[in-house]
N, C-alpha and C. Protein backbone atom coordinates (compact mmCIF):
# COMPACT_ATOMS: atom_id res chain seq x y z
N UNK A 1 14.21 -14.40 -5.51
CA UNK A 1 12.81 -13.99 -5.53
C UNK A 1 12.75 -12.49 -5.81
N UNK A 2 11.92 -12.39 -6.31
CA UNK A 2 12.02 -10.65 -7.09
C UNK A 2 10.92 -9.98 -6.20
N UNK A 3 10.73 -8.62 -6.24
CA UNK A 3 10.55 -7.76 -4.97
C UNK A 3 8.57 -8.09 -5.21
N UNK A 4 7.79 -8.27 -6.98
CA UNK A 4 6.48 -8.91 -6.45
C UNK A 4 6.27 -10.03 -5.64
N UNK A 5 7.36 -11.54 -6.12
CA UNK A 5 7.02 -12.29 -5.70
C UNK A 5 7.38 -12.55 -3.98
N UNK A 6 7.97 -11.51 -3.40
CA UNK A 6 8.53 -11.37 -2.27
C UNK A 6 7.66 -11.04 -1.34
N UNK A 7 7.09 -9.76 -1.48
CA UNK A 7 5.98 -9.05 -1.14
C UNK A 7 4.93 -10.10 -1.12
N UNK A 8 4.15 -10.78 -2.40
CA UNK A 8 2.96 -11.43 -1.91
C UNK A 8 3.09 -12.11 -1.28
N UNK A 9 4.27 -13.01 -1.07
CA UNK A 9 4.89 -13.95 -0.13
C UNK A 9 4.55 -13.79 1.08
N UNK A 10 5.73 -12.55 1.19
CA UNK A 10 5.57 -12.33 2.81
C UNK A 10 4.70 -11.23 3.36
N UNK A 11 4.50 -10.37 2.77
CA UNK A 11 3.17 -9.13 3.38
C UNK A 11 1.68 -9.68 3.68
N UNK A 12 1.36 -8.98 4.79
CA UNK A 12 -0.13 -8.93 4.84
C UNK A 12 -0.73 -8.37 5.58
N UNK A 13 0.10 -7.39 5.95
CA UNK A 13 -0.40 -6.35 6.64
C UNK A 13 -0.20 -5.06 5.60
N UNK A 14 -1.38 -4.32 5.05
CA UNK A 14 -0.94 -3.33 4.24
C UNK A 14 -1.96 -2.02 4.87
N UNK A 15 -0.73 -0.97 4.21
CA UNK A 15 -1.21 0.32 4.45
C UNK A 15 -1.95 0.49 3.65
N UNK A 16 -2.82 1.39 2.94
CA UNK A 16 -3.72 1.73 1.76
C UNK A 16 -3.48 2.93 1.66
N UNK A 17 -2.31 3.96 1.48
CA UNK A 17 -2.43 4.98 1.28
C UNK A 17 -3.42 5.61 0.03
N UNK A 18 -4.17 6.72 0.19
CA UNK A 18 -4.93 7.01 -0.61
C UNK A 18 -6.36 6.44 -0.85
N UNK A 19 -6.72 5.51 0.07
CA UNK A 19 -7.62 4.45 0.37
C UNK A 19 -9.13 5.47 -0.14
N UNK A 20 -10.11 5.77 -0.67
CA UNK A 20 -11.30 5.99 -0.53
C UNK A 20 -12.25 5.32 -0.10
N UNK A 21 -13.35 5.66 0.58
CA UNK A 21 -14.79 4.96 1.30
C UNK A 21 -15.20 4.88 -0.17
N UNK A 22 -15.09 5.75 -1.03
CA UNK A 22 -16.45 5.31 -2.31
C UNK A 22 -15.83 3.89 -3.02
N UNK A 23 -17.25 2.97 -2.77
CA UNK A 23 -16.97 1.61 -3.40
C UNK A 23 -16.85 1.78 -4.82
N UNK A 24 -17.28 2.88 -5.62
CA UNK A 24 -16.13 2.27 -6.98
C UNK A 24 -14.95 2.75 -7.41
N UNK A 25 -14.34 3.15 -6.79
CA UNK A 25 -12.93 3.47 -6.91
C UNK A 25 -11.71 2.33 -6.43
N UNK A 26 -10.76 2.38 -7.56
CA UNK A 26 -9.87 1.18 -7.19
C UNK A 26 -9.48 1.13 -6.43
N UNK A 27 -9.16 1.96 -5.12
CA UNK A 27 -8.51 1.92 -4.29
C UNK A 27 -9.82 1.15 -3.20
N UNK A 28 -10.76 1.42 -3.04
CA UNK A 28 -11.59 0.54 -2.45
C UNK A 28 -11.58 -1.36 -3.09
N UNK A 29 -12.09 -1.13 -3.81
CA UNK A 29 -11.85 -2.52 -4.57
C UNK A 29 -10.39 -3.49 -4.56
N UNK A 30 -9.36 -2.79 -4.78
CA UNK A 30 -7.89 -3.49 -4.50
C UNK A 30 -7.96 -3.61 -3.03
N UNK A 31 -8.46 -2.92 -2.32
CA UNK A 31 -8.39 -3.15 -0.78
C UNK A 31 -9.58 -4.05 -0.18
N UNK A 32 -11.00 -3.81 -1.17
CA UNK A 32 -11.50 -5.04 -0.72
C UNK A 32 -10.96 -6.41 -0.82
N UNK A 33 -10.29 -6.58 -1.88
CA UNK A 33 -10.04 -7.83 -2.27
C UNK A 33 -8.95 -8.25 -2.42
N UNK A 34 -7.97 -7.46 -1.36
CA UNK A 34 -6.68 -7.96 -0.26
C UNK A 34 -7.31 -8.56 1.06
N UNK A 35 -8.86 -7.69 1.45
CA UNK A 35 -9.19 -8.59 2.80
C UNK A 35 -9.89 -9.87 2.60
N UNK A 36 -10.52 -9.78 1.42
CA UNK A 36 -11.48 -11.15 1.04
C UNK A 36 -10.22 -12.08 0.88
N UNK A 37 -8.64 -12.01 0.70
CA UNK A 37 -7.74 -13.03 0.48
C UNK A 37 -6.54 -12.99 2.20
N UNK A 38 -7.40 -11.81 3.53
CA UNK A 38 -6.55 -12.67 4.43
C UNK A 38 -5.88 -11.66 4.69
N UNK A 39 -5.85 -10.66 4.05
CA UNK A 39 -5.20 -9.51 3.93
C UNK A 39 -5.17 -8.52 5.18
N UNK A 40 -5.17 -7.88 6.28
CA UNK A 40 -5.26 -6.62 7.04
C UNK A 40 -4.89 -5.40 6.14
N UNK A 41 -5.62 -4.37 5.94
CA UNK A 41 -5.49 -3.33 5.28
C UNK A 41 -5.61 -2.05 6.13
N UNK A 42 -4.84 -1.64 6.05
CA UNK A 42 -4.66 -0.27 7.33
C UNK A 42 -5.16 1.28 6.03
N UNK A 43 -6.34 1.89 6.55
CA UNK A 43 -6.53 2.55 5.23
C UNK A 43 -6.11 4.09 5.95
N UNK A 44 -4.93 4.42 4.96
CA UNK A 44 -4.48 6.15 5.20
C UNK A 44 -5.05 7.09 4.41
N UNK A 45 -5.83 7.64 4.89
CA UNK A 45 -6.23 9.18 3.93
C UNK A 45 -6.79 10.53 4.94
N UNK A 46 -5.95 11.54 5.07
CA UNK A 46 -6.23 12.22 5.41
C UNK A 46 -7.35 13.17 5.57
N UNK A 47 -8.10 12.79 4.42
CA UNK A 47 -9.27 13.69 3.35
C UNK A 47 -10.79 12.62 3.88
N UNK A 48 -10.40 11.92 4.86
CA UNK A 48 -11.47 10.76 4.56
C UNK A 48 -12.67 11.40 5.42
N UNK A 49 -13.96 11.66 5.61
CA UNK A 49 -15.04 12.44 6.75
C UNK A 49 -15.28 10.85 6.96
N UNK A 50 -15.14 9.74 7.51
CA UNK A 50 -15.39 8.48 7.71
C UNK A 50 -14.30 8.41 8.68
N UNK A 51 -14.86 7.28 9.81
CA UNK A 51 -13.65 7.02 10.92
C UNK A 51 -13.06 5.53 10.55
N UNK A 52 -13.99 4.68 9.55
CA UNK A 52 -13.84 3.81 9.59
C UNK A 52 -13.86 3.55 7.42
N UNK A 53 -12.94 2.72 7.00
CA UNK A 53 -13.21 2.45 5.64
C UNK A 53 -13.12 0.57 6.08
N UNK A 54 -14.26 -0.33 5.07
CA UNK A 54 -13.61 -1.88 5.24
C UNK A 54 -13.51 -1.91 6.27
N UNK A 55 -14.31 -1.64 7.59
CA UNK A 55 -14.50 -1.78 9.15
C UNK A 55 -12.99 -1.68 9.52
N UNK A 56 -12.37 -0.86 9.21
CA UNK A 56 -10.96 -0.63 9.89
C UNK A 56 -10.56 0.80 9.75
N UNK A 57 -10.37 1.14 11.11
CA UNK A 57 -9.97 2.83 11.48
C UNK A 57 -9.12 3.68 10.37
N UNK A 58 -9.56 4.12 9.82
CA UNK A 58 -8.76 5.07 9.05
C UNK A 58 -7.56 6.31 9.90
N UNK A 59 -6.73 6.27 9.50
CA UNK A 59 -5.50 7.22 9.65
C UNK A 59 -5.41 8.32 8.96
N UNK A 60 -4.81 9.52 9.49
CA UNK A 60 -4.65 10.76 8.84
C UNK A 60 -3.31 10.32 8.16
N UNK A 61 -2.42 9.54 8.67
CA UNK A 61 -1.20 9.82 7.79
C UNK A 61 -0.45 8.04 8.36
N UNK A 62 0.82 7.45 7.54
CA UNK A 62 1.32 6.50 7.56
C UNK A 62 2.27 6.38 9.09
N UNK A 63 2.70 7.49 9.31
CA UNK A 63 3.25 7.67 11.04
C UNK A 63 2.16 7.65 11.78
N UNK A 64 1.20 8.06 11.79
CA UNK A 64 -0.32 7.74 12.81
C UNK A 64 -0.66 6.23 12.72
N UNK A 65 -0.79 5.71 11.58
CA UNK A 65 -1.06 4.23 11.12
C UNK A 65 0.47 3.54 12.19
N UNK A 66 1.39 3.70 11.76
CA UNK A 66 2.70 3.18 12.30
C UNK A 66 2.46 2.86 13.63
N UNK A 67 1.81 4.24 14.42
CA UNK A 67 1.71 4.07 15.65
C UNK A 67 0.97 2.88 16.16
N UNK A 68 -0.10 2.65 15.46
CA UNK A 68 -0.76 1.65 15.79
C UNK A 68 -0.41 0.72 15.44
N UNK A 69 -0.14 -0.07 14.47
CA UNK A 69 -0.12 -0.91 13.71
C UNK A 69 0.94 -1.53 13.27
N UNK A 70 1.44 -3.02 13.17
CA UNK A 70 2.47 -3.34 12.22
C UNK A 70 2.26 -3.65 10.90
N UNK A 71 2.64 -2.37 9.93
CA UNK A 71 2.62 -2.24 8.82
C UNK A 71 4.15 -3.05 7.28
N UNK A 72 3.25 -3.79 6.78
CA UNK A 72 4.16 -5.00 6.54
C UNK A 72 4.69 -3.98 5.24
N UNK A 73 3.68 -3.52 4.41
CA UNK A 73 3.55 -2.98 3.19
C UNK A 73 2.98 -1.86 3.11
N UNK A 74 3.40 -0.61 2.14
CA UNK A 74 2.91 0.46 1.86
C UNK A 74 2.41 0.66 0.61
N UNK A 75 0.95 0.92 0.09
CA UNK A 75 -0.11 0.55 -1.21
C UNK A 75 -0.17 1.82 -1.57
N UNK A 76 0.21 2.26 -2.37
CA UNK A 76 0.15 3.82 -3.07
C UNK A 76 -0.66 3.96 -4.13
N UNK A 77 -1.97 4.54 -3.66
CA UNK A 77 -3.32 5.08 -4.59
C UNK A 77 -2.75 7.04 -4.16
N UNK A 78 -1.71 7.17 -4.82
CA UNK A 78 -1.75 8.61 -5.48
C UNK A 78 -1.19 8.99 -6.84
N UNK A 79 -0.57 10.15 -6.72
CA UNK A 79 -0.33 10.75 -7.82
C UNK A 79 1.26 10.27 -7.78
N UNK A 80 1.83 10.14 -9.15
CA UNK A 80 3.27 9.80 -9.01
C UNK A 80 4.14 11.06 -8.44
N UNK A 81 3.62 12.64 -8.24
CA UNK A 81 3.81 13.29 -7.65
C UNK A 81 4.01 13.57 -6.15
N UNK A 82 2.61 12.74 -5.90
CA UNK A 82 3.17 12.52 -4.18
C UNK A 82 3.58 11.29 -3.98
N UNK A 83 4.36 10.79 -3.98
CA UNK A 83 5.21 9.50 -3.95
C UNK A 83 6.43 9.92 -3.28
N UNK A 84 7.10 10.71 -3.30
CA UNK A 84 8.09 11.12 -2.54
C UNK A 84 8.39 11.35 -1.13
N UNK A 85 7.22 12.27 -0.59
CA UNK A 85 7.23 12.18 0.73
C UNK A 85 6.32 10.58 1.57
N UNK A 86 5.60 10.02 0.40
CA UNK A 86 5.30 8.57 0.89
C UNK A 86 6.42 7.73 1.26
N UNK A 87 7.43 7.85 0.33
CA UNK A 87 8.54 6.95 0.35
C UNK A 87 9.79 7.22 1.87
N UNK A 88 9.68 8.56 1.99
CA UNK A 88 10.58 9.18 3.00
C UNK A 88 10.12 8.61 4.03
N UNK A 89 8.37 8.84 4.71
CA UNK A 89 8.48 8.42 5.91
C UNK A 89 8.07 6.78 6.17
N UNK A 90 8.13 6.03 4.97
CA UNK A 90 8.06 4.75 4.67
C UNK A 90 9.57 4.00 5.73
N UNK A 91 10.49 5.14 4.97
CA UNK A 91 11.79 4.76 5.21
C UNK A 91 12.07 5.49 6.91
N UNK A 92 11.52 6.08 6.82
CA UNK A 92 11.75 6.87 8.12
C UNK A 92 10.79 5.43 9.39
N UNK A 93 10.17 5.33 9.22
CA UNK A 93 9.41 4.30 10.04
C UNK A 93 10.09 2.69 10.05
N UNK A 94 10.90 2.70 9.38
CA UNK A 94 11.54 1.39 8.65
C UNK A 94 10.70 0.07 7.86
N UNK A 95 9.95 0.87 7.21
CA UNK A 95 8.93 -0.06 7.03
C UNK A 95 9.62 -1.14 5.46
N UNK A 96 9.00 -1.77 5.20
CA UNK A 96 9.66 -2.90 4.64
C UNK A 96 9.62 -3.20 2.56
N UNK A 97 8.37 -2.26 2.28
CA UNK A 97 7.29 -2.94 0.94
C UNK A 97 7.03 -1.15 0.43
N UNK A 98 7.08 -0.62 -0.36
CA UNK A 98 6.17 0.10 -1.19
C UNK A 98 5.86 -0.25 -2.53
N UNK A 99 4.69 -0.41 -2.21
CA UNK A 99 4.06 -0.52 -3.82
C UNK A 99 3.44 0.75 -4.73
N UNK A 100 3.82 0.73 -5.86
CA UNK A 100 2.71 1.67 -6.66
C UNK A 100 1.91 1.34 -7.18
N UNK A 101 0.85 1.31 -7.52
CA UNK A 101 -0.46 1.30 -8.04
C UNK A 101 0.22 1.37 -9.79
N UNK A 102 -0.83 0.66 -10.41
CA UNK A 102 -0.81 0.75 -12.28
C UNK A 102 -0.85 2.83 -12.26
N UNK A 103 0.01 2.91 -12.82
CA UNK A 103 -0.24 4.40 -13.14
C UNK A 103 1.11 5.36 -12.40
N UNK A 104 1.67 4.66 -11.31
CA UNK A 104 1.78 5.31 -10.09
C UNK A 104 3.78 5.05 -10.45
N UNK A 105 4.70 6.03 -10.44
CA UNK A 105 5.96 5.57 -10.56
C UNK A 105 6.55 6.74 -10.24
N UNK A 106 7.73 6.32 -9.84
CA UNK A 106 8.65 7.80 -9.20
C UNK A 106 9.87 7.25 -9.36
N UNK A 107 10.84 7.34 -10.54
CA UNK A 107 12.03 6.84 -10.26
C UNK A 107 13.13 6.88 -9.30
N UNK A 108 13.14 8.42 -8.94
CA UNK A 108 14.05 8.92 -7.61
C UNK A 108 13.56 8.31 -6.68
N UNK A 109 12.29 8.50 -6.22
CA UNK A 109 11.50 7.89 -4.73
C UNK A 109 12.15 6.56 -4.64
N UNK A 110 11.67 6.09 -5.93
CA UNK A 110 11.46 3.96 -5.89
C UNK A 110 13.46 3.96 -5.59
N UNK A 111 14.12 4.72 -6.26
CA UNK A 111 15.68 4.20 -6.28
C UNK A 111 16.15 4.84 -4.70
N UNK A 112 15.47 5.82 -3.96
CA UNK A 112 15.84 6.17 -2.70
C UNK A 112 15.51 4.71 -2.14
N UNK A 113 14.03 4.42 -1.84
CA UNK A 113 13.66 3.70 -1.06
C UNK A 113 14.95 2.00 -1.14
N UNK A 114 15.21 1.66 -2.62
CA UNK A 114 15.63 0.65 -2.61
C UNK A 114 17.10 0.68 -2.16
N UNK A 115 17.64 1.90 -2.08
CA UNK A 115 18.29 2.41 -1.54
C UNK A 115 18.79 2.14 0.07
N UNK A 116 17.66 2.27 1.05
CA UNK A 116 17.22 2.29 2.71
C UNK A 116 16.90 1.04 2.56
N UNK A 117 17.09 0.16 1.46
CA UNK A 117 16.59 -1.50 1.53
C UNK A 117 15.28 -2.29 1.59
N UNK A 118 14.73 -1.20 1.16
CA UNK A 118 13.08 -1.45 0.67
C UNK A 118 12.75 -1.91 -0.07
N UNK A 119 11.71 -2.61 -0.73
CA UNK A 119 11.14 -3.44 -1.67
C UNK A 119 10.39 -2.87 -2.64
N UNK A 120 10.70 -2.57 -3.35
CA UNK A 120 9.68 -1.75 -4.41
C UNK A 120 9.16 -2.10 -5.55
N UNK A 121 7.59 -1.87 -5.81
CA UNK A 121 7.22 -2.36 -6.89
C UNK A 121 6.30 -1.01 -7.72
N UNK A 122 6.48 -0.77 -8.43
CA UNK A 122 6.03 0.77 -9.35
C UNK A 122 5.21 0.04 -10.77
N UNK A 123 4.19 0.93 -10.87
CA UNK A 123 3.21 1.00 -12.17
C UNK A 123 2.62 -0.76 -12.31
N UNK A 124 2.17 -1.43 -10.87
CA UNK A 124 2.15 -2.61 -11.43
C UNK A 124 0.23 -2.76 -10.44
N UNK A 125 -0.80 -3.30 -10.31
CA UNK A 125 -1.83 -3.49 -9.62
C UNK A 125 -1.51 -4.50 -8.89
N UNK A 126 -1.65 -4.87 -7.41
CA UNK A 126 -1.90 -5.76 -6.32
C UNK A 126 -2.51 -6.82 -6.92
N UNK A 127 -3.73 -6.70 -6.62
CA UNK A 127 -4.99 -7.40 -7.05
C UNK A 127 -4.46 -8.36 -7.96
N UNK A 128 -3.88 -7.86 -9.45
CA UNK A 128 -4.17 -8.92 -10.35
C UNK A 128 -2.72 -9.63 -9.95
N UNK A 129 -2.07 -9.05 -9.80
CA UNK A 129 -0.50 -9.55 -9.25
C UNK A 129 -0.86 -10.89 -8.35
N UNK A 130 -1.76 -10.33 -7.20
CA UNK A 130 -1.74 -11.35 -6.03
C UNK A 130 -2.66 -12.60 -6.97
N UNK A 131 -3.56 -12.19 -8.15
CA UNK A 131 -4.27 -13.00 -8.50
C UNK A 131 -3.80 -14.23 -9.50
N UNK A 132 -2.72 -13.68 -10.20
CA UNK A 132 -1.93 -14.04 -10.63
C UNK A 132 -1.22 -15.32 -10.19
N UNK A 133 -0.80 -14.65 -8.92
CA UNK A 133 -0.19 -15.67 -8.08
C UNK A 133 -0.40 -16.80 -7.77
N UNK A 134 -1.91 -16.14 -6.80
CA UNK A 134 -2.41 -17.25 -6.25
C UNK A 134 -3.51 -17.31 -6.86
N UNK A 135 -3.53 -18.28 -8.33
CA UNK A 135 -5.13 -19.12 -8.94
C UNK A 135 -6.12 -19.17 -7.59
N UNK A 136 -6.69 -18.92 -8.50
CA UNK A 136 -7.96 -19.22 -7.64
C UNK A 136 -8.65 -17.66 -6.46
N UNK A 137 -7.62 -17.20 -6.80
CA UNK A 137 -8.04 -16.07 -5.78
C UNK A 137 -8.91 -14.83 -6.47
């Protein structure tokens, strides 16, 4: 089983790093429509003036989220620039999944993480992936 079909498999608890409150931005939308399929979405953004995104507490950072939460998967809505220190405390937390977003790739990061035995998926969208998957969704 290869690290998408692994992930939709078994994740469903996801982080949303980079998550925005504004409903038209993809990162809202890929995260709405991980919860409309069952999904828990833990939304991280430091930048957010909202306590809450998708009626669920927003986090300043993926170790604050950690604290709370069992985080299955890590959803990367940034820059392929900050991907690096995403990936570190991914691995530092032992967490299991990073994904990148269409756009989103870090070769060093993605080959560290798979590295610490992480699952990685780079430059690919959730959404149509999971939709993909599962017809009908």
């Amino acid at each position: 089983m290869n690290d998408v079909q692994h992930i939709l498999t078994h994740c469903r608890t996801v982080a949303v790093v980079g998550l925005s409150p504004k409903t038209h931005r993809d990162s809202y939308e890929v995260a709405e429509f991980l919860q409309n399929q069952g999904w828990r979405i833990i939304p991280v953004n430091p930048l957010a003036k909202v306590p809450r995104i998708l009626g669920e507490r927003v986090y300043a950072s993926l170790t604050d989220a950690a604290a709370h939460e069992n985080i299955d998967l890590v959803d990367c809505f940034r820059n392929s620039d900050d991907i690096p220190p995403i990936v570190d405390e991914a691995i530092a937390l032992g967490l299991g999944a990073v994904w990148m977003q269409l756009g989103v790739e870090h070769a060093q990061a993605a080959a560290k993480a798979r590295g610490a035995g992480l699952r990685v998926v780079e430059n690919r969208c959730i959404k149509i992936d999971l939709a993909r998957f599962q017809p009908g969704a």
